[in-house]
PDB file of N, CA and C in Angstrom:
ATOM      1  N   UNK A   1      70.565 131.273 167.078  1.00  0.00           N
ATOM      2  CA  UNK A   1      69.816 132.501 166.841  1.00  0.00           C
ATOM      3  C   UNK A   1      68.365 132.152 166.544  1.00  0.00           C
ATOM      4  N   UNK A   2      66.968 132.531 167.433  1.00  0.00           N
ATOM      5  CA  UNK A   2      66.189 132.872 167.026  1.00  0.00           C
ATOM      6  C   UNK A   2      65.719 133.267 165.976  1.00  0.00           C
ATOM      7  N   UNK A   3      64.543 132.672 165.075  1.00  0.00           N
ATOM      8  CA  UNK A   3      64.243 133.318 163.541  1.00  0.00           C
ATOM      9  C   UNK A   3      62.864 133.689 164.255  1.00  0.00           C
ATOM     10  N   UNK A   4      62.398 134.874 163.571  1.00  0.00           N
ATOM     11  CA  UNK A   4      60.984 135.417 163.742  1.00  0.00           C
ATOM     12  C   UNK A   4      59.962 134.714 162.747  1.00  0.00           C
ATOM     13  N   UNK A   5      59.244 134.650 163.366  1.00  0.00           N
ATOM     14  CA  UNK A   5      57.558 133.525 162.665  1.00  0.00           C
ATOM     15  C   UNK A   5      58.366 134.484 161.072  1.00  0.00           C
ATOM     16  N   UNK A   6      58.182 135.508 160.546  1.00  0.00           N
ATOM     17  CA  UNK A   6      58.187 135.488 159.050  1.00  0.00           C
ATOM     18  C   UNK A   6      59.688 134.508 158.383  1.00  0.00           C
ATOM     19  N   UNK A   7      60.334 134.553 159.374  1.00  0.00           N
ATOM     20  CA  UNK A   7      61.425 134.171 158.899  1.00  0.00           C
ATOM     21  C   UNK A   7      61.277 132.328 158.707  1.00  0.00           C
ATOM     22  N   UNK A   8      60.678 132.109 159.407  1.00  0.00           N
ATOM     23  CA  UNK A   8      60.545 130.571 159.860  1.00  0.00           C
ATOM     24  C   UNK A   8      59.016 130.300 158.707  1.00  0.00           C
ATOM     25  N   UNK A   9      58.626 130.893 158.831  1.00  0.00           N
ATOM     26  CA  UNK A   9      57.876 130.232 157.376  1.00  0.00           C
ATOM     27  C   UNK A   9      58.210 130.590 156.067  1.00  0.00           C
ATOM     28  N   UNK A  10      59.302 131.342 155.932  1.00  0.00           N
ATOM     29  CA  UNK A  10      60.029 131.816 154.431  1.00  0.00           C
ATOM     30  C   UNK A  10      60.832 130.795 154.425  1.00  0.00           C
ATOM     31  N   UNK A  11      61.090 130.151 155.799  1.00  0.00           N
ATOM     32  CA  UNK A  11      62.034 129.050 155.763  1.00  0.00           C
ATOM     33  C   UNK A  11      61.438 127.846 155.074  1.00  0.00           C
ATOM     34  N   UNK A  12      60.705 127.946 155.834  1.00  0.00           N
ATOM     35  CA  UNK A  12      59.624 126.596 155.382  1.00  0.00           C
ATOM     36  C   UNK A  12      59.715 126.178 153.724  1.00  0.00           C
ATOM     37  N   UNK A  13      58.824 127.798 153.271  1.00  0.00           N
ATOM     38  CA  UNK A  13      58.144 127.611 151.823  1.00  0.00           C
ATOM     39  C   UNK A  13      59.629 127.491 151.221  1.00  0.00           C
ATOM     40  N   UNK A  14      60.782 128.044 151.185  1.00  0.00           N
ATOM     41  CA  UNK A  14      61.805 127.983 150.305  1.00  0.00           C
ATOM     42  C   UNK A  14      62.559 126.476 150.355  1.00  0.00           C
ATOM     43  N   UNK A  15      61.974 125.574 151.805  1.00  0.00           N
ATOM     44  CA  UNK A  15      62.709 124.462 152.023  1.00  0.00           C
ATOM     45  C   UNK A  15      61.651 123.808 150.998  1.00  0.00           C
ATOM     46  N   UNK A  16      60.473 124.040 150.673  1.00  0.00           N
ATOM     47  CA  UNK A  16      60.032 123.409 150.187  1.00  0.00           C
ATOM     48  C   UNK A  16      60.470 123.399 148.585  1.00  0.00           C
ATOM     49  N   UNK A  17      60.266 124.372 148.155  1.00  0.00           N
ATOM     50  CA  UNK A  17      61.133 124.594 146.966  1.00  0.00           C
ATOM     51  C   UNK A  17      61.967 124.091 146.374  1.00  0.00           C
ATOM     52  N   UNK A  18      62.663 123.372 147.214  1.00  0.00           N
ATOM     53  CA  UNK A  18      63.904 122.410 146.853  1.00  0.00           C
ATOM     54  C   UNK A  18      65.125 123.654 147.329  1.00  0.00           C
ATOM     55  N   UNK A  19      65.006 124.849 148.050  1.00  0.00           N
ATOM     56  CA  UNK A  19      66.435 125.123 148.055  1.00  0.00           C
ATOM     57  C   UNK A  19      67.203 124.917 149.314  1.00  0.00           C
ATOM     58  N   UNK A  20      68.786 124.835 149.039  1.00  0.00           N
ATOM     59  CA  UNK A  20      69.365 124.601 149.929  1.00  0.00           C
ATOM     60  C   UNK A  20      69.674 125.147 151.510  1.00  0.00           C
ATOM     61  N   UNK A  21      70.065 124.842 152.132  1.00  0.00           N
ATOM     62  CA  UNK A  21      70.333 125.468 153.476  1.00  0.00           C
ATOM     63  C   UNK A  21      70.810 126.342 153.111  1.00  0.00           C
ATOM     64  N   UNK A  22      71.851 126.614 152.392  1.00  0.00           N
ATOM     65  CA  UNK A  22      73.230 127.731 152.117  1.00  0.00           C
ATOM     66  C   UNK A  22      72.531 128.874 151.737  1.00  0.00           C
ATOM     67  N   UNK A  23      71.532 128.457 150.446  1.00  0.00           N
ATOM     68  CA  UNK A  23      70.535 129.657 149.983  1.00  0.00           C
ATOM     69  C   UNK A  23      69.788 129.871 150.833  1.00  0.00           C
ATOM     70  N   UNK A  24      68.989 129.460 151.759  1.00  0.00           N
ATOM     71  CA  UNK A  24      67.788 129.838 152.227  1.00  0.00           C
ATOM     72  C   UNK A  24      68.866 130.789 153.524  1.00  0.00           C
ATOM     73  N   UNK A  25      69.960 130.276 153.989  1.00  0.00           N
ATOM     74  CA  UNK A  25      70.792 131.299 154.713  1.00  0.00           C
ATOM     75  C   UNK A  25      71.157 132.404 154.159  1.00  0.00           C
ATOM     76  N   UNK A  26      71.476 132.611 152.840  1.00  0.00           N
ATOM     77  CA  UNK A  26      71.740 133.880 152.343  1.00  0.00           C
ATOM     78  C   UNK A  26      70.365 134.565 152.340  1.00  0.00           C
ATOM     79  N   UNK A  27      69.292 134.209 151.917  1.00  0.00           N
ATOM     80  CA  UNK A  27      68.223 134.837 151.663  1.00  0.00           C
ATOM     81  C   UNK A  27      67.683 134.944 153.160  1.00  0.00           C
ATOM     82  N   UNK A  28      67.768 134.768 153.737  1.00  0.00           N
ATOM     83  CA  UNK A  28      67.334 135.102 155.680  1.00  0.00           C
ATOM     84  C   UNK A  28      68.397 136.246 156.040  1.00  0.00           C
ATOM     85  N   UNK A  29      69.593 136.224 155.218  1.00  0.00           N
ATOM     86  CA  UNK A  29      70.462 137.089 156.301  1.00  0.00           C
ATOM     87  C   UNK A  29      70.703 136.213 157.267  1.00  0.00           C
ATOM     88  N   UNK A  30      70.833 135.243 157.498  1.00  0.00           N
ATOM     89  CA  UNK A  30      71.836 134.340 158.774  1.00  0.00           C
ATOM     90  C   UNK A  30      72.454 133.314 158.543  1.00  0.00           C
ATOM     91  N   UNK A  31      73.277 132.665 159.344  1.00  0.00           N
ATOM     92  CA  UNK A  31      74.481 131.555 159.226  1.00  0.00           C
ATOM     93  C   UNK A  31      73.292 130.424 158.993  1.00  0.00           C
ATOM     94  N   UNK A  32      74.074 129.492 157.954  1.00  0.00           N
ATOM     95  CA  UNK A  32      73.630 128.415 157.622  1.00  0.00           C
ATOM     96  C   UNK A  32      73.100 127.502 158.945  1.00  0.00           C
ATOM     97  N   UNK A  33      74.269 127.397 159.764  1.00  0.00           N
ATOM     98  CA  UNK A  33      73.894 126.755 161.104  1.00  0.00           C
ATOM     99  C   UNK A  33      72.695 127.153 162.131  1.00  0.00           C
ATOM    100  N   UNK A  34      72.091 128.373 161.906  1.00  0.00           N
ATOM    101  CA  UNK A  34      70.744 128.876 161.888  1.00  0.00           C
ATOM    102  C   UNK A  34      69.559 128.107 161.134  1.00  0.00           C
ATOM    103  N   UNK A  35      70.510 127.534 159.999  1.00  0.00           N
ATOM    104  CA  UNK A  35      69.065 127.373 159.302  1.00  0.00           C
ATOM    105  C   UNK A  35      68.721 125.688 159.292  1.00  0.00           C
ATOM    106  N   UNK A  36      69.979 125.393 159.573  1.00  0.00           N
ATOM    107  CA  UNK A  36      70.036 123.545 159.979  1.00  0.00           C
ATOM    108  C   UNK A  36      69.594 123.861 161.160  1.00  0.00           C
ATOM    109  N   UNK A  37      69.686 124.349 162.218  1.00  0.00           N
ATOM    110  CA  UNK A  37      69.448 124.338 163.846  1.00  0.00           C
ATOM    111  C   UNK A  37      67.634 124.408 163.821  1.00  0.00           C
ATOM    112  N   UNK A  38      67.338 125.195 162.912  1.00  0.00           N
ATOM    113  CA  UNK A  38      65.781 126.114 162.867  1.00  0.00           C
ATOM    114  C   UNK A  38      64.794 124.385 162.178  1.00  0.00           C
ATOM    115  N   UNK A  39      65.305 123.451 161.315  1.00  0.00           N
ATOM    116  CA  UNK A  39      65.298 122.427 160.234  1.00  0.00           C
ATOM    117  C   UNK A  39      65.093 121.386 161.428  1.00  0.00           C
ATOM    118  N   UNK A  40      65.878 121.338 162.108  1.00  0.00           N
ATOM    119  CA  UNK A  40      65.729 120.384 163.280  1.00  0.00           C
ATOM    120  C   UNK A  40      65.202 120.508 163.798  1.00  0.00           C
ATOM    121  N   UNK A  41      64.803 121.677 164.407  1.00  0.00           N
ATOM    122  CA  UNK A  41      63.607 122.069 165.632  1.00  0.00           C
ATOM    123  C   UNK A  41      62.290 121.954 165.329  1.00  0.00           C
ATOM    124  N   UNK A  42      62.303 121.980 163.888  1.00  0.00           N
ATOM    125  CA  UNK A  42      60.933 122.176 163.657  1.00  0.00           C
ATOM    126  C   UNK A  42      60.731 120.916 163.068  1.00  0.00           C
ATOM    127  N   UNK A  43      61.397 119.391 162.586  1.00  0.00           N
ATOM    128  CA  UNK A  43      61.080 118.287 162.173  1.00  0.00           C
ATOM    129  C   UNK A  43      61.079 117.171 163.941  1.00  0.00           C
ATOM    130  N   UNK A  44      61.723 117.921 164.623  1.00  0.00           N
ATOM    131  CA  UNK A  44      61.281 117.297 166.258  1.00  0.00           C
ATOM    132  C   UNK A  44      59.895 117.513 166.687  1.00  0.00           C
ATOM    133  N   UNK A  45      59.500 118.792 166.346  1.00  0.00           N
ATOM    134  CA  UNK A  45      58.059 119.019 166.846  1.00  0.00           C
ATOM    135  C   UNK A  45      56.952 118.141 165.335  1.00  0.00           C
ATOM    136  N   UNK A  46      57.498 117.699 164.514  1.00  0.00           N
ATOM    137  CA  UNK A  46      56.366 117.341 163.464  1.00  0.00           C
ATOM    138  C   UNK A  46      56.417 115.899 163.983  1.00  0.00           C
ATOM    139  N   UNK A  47      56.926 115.787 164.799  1.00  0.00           N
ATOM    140  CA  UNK A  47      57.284 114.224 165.193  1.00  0.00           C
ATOM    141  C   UNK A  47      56.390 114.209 166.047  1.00  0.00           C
ATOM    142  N   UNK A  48      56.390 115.025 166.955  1.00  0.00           N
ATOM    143  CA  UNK A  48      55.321 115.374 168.330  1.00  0.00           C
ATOM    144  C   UNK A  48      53.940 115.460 167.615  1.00  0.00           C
ATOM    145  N   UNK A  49      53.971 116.985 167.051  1.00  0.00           N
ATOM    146  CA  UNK A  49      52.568 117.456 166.974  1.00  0.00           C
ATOM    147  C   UNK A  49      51.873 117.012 165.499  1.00  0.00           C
ATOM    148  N   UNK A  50      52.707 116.659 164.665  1.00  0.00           N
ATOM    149  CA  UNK A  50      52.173 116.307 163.124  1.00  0.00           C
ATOM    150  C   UNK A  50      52.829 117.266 162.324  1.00  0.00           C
ATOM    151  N   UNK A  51      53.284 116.919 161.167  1.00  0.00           N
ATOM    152  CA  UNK A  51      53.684 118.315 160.386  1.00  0.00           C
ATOM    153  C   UNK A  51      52.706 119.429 160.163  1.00  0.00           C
ATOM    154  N   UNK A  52      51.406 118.562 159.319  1.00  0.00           N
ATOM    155  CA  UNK A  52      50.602 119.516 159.024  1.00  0.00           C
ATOM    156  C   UNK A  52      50.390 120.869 160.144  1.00  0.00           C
ATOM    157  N   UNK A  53      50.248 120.362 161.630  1.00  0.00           N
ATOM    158  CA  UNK A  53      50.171 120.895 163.008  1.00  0.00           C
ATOM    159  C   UNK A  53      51.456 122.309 162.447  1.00  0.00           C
ATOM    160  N   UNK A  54      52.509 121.278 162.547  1.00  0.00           N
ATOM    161  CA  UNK A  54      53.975 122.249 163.009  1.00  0.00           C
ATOM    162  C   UNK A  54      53.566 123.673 161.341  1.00  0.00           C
ATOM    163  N   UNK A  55      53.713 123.203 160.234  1.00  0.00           N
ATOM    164  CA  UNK A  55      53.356 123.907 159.131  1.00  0.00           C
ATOM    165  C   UNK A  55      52.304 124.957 159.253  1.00  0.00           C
ATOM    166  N   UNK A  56      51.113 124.836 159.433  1.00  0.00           N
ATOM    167  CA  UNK A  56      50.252 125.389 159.805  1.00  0.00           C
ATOM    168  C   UNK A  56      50.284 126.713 161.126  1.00  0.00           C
ATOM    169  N   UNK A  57      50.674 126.268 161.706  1.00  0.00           N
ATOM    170  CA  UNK A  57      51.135 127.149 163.293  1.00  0.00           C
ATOM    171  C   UNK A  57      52.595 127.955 162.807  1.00  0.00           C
ATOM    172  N   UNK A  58      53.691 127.769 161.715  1.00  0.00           N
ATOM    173  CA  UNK A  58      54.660 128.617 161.181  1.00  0.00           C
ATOM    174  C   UNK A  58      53.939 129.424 160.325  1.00  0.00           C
ATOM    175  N   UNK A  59      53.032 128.653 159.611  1.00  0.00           N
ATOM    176  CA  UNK A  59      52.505 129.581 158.226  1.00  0.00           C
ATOM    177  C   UNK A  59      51.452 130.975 159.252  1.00  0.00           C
ATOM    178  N   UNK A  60      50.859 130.528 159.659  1.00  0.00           N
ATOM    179  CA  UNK A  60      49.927 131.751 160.269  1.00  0.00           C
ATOM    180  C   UNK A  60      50.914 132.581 161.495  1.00  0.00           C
ATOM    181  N   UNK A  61      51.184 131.909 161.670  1.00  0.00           N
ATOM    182  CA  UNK A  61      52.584 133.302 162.477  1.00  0.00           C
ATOM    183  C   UNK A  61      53.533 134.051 161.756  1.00  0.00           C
ATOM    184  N   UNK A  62      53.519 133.553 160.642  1.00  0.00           N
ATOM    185  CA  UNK A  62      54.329 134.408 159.586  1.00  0.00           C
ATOM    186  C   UNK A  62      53.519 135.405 158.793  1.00  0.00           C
ATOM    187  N   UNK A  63      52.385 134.936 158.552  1.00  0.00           N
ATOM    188  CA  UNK A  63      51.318 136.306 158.067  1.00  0.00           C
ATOM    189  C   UNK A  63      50.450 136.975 159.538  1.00  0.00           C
ATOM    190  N   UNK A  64      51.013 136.557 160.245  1.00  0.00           N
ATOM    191  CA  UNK A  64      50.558 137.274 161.594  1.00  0.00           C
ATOM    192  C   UNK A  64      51.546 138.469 161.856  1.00  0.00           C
ATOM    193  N   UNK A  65      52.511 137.923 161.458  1.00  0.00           N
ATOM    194  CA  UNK A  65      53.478 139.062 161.909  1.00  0.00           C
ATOM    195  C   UNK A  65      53.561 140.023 160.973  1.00  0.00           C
ATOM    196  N   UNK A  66      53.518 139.236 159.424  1.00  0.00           N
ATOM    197  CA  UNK A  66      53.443 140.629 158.676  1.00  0.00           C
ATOM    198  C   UNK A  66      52.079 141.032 158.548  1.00  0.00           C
ATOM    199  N   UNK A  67      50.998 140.888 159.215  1.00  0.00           N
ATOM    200  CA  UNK A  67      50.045 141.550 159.414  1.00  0.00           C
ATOM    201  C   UNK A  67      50.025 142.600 159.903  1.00  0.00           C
ATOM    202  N   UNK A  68      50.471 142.284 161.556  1.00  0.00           N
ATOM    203  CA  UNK A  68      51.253 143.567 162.510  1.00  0.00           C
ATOM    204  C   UNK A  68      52.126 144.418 161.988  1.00  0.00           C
ATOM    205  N   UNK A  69      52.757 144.039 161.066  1.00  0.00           N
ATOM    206  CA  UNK A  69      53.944 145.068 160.788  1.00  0.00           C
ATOM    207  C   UNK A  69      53.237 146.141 159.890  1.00  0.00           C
ATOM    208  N   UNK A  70      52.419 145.785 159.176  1.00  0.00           N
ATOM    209  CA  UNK A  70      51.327 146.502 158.055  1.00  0.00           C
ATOM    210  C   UNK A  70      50.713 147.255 158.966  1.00  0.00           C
ATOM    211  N   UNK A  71      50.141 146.762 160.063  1.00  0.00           N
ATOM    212  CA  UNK A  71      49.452 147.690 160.691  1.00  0.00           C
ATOM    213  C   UNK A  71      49.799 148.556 161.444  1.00  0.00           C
ATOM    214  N   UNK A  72      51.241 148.216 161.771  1.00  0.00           N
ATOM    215  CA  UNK A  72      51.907 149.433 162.619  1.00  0.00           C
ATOM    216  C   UNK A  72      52.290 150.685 162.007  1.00  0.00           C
ATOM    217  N   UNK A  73      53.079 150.403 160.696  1.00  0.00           N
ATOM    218  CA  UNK A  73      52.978 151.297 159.732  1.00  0.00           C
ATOM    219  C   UNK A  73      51.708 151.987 159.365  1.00  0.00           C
ATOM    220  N   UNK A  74      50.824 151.586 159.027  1.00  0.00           N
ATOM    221  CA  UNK A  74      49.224 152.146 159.109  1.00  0.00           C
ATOM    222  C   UNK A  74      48.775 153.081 160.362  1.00  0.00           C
ATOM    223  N   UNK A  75      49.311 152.476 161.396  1.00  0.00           N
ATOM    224  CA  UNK A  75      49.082 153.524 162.748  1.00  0.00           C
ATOM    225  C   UNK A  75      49.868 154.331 162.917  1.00  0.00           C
ATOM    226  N   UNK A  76      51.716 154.515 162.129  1.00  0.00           N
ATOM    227  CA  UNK A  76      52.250 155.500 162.655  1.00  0.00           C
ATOM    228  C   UNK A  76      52.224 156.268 161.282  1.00  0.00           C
ATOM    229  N   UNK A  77      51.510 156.015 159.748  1.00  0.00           N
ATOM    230  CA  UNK A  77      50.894 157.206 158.990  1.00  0.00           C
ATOM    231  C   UNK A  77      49.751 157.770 159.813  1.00  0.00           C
ATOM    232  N   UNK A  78      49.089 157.247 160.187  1.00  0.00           N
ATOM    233  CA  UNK A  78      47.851 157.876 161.158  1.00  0.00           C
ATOM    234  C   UNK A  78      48.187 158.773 162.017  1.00  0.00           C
ATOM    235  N   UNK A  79      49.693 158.738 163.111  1.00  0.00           N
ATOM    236  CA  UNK A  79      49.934 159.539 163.862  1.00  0.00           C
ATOM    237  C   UNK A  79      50.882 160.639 163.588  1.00  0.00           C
ATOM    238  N   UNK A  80      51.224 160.479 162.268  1.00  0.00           N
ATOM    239  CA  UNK A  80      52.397 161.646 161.994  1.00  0.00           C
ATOM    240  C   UNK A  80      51.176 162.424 161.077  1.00  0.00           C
ATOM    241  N   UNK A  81      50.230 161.660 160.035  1.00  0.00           N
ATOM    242  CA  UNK A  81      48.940 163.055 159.383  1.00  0.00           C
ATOM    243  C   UNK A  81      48.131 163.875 160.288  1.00  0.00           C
ATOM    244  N   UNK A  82      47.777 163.011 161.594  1.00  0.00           N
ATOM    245  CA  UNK A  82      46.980 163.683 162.733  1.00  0.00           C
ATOM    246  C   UNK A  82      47.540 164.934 163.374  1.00  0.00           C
ATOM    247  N   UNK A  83      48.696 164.688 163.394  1.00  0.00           N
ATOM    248  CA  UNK A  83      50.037 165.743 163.997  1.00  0.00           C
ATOM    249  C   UNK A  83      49.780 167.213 163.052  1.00  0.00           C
ATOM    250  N   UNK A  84      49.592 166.879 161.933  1.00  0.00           N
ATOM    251  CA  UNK A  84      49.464 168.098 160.780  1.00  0.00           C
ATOM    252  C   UNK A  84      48.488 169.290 161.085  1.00  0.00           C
TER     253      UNK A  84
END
């Protein structure tokens, strides 16, 4: 299963934290094997690109997305007050 950029850098910061796979699966809402699968993928690419690289490129896609999500909400108060 696919994790979305917020999910994959909540992953991150909570791996950093010291917590476990099991927790950071309950707290995502998905199977542990999601979160070992997601752990691997992303310590293959720190191998490639550098961690700092791989870290950096999760962290800003994760406030990218909840950027967008803020702003979509912001545009559909805009289109339901305009409606009035």
């Amino acid at each position: 299963m696919a994790l979305t950029p917020e999910q994959v850098a909540n992953l991150l910061k909570l791996r950093a934290l010291g917590w476990s796979q099991a927790e950071i699966a309950e707290q995502l809402k998905v199977s542990q094997q999601t979160v070992a699968y997601n752990l691997k993928k992303l310590k293959e690419q720190s191998k490639r690109l550098g961690p700092d690289e791989v870290f950096n490129k999760a962290m800003l896609a994760g406030l990218a997305g909840a950027a967008a999500g803020v702003g979509l909400v912001a545009l559909l108060e805009l289109l339901k007050n305009s409606k009035k």
